[in-house]
Protein backbone atom coordinates (compact mmCIF):
# COMPACT_ATOMS: atom_id res chain seq x y z
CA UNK A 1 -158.97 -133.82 -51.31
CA UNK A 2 -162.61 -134.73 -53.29
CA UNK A 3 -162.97 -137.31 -56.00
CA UNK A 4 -165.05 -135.31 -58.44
CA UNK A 5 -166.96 -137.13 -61.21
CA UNK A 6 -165.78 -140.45 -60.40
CA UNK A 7 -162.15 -139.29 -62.61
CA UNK A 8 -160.56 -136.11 -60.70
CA UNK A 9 -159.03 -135.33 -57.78
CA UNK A 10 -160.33 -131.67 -56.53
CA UNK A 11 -157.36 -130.80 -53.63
CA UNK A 12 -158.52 -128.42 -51.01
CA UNK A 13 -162.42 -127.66 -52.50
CA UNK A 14 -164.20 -124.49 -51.53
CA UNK A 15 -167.21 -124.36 -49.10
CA UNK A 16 -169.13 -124.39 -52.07
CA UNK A 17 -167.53 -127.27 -53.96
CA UNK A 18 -167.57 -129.53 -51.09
CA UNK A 19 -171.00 -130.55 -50.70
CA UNK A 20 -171.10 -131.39 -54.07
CA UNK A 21 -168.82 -134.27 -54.30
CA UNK A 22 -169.50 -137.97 -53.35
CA UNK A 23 -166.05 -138.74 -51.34
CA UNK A 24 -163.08 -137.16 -49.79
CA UNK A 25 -159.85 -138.35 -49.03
CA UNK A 26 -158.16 -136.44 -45.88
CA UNK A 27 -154.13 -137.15 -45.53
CA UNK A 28 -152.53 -135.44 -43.09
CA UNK A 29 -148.52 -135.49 -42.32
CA UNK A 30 -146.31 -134.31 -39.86
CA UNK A 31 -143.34 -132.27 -39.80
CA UNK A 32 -141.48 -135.81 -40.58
CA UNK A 33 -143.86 -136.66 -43.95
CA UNK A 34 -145.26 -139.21 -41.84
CA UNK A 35 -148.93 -139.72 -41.62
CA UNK A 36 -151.26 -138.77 -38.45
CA UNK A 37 -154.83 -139.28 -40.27
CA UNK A 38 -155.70 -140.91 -43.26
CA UNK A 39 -159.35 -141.20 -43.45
CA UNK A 40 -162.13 -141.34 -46.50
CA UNK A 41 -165.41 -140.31 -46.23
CA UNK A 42 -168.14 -141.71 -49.18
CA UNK A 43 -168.38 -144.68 -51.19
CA UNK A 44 -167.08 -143.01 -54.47
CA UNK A 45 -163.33 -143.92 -56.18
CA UNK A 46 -161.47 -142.98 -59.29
CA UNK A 47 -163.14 -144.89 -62.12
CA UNK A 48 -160.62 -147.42 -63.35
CA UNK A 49 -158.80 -147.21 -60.15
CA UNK A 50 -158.28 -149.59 -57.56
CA UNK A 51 -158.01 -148.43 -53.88
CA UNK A 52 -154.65 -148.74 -53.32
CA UNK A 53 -154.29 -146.43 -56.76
CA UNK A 54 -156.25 -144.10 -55.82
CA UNK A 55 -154.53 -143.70 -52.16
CA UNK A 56 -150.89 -143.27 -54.13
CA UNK A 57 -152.58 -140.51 -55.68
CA UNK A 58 -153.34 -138.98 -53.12
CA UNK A 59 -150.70 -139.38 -50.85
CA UNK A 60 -148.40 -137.67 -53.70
CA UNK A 61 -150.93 -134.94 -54.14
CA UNK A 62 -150.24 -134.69 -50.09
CA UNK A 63 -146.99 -134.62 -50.07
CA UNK A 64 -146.66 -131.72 -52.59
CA UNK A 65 -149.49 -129.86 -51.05
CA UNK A 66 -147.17 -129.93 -48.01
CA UNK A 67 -144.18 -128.93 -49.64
CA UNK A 68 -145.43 -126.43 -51.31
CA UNK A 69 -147.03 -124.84 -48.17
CA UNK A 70 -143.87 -125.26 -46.03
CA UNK A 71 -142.13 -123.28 -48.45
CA UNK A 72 -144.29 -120.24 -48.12
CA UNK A 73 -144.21 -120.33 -44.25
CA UNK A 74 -140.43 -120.64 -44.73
CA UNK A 75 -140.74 -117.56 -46.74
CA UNK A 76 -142.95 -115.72 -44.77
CA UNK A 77 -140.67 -116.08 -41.54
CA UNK A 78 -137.57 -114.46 -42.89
């Protein structure tokens, strides 16, 4: 996930997106929904957001992004 502008999130950027935003925000979770990397890369935040803010937002972004993706592999195998 990229912080874009200083105000968005940007979840899973292109090749070509990527380079141009200041920070990322990597959250990665198991089979469980519990976390094996949480990392940030940059300087940048949400404008108006504190860090722990900003890692919420994330973290539900995350934990749709997973959902979401389980449910087509789910689909996919049957």
């Amino acid at each position: 996930m990229k912080l874009m502008h200083r105000s968005y999130f940007l979840p899973d950027p292109t090749a070509l997106e990527s380079p141009l935003l200041p920070t990322t925000v990597v959250i990665a979770l198991d089979e469980k929904d519990k976390a094996c990397l949480v990392r940030q890369d940059g300087m940048g935040g949400l404008k108006g957001k504190g860090g722990e803010d900003v890692l919420g937002e994330a973290w539900k972004a995350a934990e749709g992004r997973v959902r979401e993706l389980r449910s087509i592999l789910d689909e996919s195998c049957q």
